[in-house]
PDB file of N, CA and C in Angstrom:
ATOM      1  N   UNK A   1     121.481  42.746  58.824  1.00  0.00           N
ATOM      2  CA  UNK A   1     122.190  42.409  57.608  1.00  0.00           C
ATOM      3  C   UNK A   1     123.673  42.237  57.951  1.00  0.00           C
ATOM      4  N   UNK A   2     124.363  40.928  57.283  1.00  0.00           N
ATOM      5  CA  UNK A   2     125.888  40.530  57.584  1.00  0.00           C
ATOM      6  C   UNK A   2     126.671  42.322  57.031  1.00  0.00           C
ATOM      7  N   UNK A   3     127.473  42.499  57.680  1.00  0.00           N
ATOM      8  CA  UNK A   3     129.179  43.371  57.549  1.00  0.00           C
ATOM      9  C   UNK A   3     129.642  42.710  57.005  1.00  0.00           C
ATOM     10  N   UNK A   4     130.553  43.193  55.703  1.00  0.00           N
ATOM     11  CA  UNK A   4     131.686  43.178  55.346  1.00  0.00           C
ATOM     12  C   UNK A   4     132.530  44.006  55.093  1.00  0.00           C
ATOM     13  N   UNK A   5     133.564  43.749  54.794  1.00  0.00           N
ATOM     14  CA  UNK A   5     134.621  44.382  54.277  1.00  0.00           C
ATOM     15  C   UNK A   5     135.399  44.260  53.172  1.00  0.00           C
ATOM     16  N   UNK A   6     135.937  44.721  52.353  1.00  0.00           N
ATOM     17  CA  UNK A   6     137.185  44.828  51.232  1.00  0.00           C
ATOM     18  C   UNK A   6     138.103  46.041  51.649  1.00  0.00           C
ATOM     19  N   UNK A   7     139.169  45.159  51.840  1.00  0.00           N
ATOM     20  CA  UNK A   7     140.946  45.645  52.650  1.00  0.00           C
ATOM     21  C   UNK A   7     141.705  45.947  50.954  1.00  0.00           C
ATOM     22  N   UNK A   8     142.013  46.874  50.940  1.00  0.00           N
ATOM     23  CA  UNK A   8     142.549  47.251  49.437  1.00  0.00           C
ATOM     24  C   UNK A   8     144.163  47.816  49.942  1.00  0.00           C
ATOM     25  N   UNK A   9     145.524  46.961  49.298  1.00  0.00           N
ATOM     26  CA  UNK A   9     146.604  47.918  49.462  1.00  0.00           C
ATOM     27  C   UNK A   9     146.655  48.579  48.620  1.00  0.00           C
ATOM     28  N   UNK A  10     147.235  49.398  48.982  1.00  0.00           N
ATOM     29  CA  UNK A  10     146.943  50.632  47.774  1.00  0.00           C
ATOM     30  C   UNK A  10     148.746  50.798  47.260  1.00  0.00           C
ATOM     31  N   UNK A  11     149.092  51.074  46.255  1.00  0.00           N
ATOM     32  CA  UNK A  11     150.482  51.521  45.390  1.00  0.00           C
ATOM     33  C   UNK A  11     150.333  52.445  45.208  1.00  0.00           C
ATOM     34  N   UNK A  12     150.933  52.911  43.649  1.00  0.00           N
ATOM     35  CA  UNK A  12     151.399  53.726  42.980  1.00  0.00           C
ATOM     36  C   UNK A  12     150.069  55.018  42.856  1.00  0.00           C
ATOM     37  N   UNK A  13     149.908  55.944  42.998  1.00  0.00           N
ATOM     38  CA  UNK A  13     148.989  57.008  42.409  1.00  0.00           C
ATOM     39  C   UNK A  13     148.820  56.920  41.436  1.00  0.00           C
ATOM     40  N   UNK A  14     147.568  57.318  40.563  1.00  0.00           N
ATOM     41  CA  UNK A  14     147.524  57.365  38.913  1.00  0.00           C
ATOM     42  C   UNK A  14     147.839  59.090  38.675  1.00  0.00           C
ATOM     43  N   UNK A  15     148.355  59.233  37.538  1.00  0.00           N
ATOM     44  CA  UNK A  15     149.017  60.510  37.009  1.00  0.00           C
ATOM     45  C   UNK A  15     147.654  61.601  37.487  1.00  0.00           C
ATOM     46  N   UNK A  16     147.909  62.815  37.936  1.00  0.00           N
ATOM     47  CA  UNK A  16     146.982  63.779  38.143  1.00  0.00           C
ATOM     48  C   UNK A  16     145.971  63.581  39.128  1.00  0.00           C
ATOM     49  N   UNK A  17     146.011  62.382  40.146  1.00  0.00           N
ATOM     50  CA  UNK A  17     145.211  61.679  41.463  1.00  0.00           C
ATOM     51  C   UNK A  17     145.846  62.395  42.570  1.00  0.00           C
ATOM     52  N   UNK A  18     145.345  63.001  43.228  1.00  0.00           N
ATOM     53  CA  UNK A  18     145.608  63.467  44.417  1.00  0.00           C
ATOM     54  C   UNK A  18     145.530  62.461  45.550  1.00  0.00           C
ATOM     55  N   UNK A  19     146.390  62.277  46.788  1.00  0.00           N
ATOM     56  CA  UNK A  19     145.944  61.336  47.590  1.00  0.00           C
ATOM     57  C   UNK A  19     144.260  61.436  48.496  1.00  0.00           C
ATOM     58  N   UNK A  20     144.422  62.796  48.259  1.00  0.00           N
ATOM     59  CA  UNK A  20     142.669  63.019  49.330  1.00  0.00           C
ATOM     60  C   UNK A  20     141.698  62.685  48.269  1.00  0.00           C
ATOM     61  N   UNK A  21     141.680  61.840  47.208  1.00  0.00           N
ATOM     62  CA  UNK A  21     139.998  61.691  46.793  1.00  0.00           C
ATOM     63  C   UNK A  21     140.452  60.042  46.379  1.00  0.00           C
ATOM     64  N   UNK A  22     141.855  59.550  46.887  1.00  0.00           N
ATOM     65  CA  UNK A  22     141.179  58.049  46.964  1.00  0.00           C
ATOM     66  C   UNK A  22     140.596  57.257  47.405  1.00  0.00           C
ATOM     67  N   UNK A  23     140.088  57.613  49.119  1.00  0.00           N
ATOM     68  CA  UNK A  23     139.064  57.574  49.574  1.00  0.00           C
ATOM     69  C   UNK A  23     138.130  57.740  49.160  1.00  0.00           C
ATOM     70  N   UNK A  24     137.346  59.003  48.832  1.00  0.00           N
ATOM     71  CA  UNK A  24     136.297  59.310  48.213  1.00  0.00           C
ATOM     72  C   UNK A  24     135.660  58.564  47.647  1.00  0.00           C
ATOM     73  N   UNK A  25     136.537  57.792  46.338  1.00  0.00           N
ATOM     74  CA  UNK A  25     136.583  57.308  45.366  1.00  0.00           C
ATOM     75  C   UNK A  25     136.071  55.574  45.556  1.00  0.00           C
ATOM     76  N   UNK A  26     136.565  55.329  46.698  1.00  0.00           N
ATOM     77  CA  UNK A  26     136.664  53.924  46.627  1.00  0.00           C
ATOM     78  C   UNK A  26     134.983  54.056  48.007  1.00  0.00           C
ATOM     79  N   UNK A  27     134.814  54.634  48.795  1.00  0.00           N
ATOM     80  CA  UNK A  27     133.557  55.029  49.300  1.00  0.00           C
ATOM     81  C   UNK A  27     132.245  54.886  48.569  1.00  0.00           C
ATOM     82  N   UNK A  28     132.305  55.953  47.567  1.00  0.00           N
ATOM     83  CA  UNK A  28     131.394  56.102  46.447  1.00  0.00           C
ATOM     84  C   UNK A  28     130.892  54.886  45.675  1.00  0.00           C
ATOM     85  N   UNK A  29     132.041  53.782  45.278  1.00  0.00           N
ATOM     86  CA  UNK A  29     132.040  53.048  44.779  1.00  0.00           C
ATOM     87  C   UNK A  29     130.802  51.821  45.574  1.00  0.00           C
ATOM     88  N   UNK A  30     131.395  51.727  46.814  1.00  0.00           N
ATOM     89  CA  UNK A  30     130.639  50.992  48.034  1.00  0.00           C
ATOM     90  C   UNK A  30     128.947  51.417  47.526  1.00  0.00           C
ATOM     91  N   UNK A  31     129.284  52.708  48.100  1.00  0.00           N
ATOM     92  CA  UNK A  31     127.782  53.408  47.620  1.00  0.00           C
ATOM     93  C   UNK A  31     126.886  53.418  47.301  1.00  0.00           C
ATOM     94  N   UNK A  32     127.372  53.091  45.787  1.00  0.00           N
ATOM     95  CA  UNK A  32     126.694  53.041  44.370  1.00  0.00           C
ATOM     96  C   UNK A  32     125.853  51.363  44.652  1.00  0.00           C
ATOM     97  N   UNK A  33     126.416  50.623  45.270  1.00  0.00           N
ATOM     98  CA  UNK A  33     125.544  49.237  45.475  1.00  0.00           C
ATOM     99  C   UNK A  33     125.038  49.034  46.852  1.00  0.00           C
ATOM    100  N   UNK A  34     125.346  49.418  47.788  1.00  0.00           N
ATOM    101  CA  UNK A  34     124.830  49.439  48.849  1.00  0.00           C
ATOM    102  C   UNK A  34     124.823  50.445  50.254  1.00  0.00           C
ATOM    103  N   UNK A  35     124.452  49.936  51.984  1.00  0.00           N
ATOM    104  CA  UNK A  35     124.857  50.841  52.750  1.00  0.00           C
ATOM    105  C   UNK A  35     126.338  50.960  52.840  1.00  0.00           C
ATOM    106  N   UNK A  36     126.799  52.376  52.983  1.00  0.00           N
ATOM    107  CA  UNK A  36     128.833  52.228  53.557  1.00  0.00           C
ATOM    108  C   UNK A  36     128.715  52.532  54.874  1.00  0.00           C
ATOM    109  N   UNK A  37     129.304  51.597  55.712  1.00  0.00           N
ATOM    110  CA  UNK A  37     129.009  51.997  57.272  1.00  0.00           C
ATOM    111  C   UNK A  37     130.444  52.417  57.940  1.00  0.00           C
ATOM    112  N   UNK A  38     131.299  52.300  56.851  1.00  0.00           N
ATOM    113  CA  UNK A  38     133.232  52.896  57.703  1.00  0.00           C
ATOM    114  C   UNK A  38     133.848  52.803  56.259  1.00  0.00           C
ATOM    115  N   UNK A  39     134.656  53.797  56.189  1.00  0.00           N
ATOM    116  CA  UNK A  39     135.746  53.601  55.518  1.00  0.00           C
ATOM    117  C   UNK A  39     137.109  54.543  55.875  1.00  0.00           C
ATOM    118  N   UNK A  40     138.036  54.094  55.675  1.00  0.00           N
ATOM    119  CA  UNK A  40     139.560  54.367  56.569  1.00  0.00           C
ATOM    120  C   UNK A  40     140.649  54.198  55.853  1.00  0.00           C
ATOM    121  N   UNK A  41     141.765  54.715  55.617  1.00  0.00           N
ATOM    122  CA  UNK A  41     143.097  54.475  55.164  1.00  0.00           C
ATOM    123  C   UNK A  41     143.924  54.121  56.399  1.00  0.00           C
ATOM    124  N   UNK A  42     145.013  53.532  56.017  1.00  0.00           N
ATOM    125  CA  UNK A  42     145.620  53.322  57.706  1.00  0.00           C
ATOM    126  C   UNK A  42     147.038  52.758  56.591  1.00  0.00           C
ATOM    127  N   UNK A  43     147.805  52.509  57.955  1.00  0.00           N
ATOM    128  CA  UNK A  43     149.225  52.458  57.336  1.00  0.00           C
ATOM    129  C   UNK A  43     149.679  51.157  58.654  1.00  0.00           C
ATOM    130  N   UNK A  44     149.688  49.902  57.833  1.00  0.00           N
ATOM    131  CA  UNK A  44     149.810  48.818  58.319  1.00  0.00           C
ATOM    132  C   UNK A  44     150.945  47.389  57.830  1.00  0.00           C
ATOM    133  N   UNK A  45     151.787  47.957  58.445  1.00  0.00           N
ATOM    134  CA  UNK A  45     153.523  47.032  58.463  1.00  0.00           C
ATOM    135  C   UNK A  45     153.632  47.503  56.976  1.00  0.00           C
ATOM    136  N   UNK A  46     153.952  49.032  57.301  1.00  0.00           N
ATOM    137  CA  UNK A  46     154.554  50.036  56.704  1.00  0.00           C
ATOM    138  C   UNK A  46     153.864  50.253  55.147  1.00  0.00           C
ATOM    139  N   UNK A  47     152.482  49.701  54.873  1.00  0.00           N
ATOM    140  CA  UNK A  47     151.345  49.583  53.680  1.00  0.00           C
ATOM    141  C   UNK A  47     150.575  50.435  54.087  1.00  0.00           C
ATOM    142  N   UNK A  48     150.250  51.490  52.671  1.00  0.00           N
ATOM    143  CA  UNK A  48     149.317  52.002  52.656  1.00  0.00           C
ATOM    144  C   UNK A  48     147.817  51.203  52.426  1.00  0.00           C
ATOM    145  N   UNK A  49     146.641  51.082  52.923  1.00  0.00           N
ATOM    146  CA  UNK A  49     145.473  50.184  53.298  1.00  0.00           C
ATOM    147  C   UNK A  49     144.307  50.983  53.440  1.00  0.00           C
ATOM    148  N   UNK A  50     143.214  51.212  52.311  1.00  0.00           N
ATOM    149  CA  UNK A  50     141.873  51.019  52.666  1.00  0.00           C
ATOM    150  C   UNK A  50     140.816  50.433  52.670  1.00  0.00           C
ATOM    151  N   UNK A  51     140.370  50.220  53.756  1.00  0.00           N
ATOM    152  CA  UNK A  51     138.850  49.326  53.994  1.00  0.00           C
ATOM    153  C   UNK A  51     137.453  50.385  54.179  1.00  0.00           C
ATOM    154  N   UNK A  52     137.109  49.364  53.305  1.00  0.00           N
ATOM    155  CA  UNK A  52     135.430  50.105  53.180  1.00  0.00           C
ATOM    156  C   UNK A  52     134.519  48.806  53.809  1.00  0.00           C
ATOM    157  N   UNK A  53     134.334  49.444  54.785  1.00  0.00           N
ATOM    158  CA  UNK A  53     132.991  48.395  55.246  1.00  0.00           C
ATOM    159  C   UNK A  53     132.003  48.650  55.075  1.00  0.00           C
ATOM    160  N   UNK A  54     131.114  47.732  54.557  1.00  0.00           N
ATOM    161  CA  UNK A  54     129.722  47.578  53.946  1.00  0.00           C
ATOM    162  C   UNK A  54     128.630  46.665  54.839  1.00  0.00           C
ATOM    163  N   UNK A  55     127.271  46.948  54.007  1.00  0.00           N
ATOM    164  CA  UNK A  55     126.305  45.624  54.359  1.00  0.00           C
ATOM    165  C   UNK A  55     126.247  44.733  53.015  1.00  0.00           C
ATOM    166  N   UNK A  56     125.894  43.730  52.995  1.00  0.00           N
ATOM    167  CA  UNK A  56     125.482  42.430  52.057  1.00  0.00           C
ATOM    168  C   UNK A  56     124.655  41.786  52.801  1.00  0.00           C
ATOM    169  N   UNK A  57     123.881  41.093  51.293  1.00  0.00           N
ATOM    170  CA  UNK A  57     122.939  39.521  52.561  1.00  0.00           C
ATOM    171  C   UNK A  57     123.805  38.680  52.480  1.00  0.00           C
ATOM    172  N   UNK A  58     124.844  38.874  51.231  1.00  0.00           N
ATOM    173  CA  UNK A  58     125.660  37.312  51.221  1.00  0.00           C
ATOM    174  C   UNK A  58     127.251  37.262  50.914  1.00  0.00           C
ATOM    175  N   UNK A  59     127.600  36.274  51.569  1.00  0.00           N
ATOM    176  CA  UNK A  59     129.444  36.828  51.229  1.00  0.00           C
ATOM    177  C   UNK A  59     129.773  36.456  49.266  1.00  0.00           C
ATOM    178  N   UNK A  60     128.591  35.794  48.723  1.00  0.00           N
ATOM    179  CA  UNK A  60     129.021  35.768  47.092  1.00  0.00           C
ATOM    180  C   UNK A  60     128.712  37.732  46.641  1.00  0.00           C
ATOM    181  N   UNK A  61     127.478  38.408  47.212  1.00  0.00           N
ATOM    182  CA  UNK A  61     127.250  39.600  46.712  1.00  0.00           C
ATOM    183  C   UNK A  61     128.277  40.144  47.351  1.00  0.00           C
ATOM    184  N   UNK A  62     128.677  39.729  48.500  1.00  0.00           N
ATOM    185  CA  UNK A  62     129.864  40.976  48.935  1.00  0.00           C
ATOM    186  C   UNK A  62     131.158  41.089  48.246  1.00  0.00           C
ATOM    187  N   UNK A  63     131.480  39.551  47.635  1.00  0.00           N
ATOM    188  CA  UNK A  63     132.731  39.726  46.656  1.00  0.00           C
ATOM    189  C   UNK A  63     132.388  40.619  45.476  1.00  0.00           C
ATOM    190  N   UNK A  64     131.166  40.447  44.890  1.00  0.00           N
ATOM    191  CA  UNK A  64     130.564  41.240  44.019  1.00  0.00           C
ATOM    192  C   UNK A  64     130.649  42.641  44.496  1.00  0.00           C
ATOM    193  N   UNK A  65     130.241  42.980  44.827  1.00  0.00           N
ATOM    194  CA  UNK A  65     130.671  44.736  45.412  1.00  0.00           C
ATOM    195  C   UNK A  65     132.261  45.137  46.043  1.00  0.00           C
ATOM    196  N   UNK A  66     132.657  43.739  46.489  1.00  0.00           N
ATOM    197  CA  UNK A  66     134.050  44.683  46.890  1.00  0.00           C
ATOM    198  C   UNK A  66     135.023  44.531  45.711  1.00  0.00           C
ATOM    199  N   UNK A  67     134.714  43.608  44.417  1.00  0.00           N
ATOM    200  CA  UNK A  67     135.039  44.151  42.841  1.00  0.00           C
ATOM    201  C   UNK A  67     135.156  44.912  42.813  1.00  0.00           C
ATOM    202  N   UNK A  68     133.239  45.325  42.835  1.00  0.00           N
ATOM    203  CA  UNK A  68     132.992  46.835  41.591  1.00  0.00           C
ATOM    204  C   UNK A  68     134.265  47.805  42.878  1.00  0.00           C
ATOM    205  N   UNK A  69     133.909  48.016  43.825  1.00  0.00           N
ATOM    206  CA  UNK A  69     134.904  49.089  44.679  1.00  0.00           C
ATOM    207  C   UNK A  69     136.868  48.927  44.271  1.00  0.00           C
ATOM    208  N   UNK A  70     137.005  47.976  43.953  1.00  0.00           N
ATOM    209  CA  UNK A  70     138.669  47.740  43.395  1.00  0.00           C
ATOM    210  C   UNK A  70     139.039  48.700  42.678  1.00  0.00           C
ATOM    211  N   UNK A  71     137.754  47.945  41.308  1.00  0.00           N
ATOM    212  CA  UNK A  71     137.512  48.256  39.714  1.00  0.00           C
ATOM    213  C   UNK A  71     137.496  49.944  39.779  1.00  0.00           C
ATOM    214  N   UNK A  72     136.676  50.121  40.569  1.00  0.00           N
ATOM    215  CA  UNK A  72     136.688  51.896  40.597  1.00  0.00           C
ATOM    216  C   UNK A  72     138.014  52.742  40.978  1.00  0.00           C
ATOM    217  N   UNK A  73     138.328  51.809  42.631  1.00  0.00           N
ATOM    218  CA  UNK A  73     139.593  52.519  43.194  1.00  0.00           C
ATOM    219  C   UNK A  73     140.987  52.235  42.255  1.00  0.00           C
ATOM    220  N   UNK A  74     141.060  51.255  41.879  1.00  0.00           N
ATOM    221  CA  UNK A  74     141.689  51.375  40.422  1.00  0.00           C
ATOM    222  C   UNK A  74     141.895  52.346  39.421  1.00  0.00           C
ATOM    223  N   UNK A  75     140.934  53.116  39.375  1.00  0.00           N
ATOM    224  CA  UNK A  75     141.533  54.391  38.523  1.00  0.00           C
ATOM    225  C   UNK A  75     142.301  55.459  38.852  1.00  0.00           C
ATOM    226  N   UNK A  76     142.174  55.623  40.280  1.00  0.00           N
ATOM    227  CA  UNK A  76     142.527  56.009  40.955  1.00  0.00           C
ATOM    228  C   UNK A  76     144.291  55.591  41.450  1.00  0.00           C
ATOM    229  N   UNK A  77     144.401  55.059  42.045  1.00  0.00           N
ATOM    230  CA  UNK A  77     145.346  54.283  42.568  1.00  0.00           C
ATOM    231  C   UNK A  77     145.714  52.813  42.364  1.00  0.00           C
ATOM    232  N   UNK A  78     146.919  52.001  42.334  1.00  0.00           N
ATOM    233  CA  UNK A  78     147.233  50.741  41.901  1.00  0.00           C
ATOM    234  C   UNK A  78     146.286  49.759  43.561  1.00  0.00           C
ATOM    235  N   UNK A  79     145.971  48.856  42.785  1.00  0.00           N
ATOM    236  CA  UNK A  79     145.416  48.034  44.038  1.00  0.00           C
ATOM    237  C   UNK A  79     146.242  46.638  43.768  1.00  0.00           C
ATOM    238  N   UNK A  80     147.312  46.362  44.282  1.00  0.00           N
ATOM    239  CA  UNK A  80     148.148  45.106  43.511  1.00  0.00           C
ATOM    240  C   UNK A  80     147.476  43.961  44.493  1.00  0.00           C
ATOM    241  N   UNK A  81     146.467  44.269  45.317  1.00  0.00           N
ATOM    242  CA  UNK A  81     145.872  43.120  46.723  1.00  0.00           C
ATOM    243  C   UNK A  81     144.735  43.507  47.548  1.00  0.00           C
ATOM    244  N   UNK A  82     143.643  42.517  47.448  1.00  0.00           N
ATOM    245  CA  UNK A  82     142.854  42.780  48.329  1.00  0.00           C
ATOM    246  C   UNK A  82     142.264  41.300  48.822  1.00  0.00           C
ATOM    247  N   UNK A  83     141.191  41.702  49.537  1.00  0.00           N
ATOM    248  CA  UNK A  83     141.014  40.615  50.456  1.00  0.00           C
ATOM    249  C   UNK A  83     139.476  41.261  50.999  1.00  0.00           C
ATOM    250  N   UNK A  84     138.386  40.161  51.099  1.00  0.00           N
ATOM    251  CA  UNK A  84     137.113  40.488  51.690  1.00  0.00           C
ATOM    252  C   UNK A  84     136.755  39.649  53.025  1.00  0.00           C
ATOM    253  N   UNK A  85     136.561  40.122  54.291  1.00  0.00           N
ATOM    254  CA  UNK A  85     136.276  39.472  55.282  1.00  0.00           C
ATOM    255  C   UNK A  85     134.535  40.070  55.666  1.00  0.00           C
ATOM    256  N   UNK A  86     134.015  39.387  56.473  1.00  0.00           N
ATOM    257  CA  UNK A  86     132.789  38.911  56.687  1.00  0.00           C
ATOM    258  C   UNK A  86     133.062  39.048  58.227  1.00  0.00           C
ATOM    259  N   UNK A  87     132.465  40.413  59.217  1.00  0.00           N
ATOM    260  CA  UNK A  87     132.123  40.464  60.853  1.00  0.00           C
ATOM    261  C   UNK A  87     131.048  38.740  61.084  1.00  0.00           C
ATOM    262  N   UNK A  88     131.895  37.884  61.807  1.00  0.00           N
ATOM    263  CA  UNK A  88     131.095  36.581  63.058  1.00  0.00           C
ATOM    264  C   UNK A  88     131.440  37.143  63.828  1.00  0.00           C
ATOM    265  N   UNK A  89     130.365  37.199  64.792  1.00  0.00           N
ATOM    266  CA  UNK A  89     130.404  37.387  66.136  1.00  0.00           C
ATOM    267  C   UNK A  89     131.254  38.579  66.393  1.00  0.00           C
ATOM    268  N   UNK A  90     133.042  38.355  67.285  1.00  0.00           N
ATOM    269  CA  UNK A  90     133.598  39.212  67.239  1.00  0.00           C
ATOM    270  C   UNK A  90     134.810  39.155  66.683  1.00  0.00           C
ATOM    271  N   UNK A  91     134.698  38.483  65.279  1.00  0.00           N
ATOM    272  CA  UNK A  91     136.047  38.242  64.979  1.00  0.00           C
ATOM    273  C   UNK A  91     135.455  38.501  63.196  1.00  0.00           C
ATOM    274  N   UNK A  92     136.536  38.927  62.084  1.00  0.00           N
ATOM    275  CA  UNK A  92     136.333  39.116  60.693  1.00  0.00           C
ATOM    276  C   UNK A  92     136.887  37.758  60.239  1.00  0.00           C
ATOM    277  N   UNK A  93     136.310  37.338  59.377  1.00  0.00           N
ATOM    278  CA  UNK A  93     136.708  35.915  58.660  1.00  0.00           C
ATOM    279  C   UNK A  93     136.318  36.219  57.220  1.00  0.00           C
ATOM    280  N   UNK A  94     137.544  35.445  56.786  1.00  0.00           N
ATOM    281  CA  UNK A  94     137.898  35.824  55.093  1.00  0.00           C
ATOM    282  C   UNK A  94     137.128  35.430  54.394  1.00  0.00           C
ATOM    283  N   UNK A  95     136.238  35.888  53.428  1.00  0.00           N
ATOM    284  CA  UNK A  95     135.432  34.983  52.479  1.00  0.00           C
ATOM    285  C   UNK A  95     136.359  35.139  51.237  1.00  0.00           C
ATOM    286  N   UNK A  96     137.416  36.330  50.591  1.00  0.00           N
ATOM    287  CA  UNK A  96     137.941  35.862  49.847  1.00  0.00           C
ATOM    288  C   UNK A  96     139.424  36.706  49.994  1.00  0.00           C
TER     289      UNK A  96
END
């Protein structure tokens, strides 16, 4: 089954959000629709950034799930940007 991913920058905290369960949060979300095979925060040209990598059969269902995962991490934390790439071979390519 194709890998993907949804790359989420992350902003502002929501009032009473701790930083250790926005992970959680945006994991769970993955979850709830399919396998989660990685997920990571990282700090990239000075952005806070998490990616949840998933399985899909198709890069239209994978935009569909890396939504619902926004929509969720959204309550959580501001997501002002994201972006879904698709593992070819050995390189990630953007489906959206």
């Amino acid at each position: 089954m194709p890998d993907f991913r949804v790359t989420m920058t992350m902003g502002a905290l929501r009032a009473g959000v701790t930083p250790a369960s926005v992970l959680p949060t945006a994991k769970a979300a993955a979850a709830d629709l399919t396998m989660v095979e990685a997920a990571d925060i990282a700090v990239v040209a000075g952005s806070a950034r998490i990616v949840v990598r998933f399985e899909s059969d198709d890069a239209e269902l994978a935009t569909q799930i890396a939504e619902h995962v926004v929509a969720a991490t959204q309550a959580a934390v501001e997501v002002p940007r994201f972006g879904v790439t698709q593992r070819v071979g050995g390189r990630w390519v953007v489906v959206r």
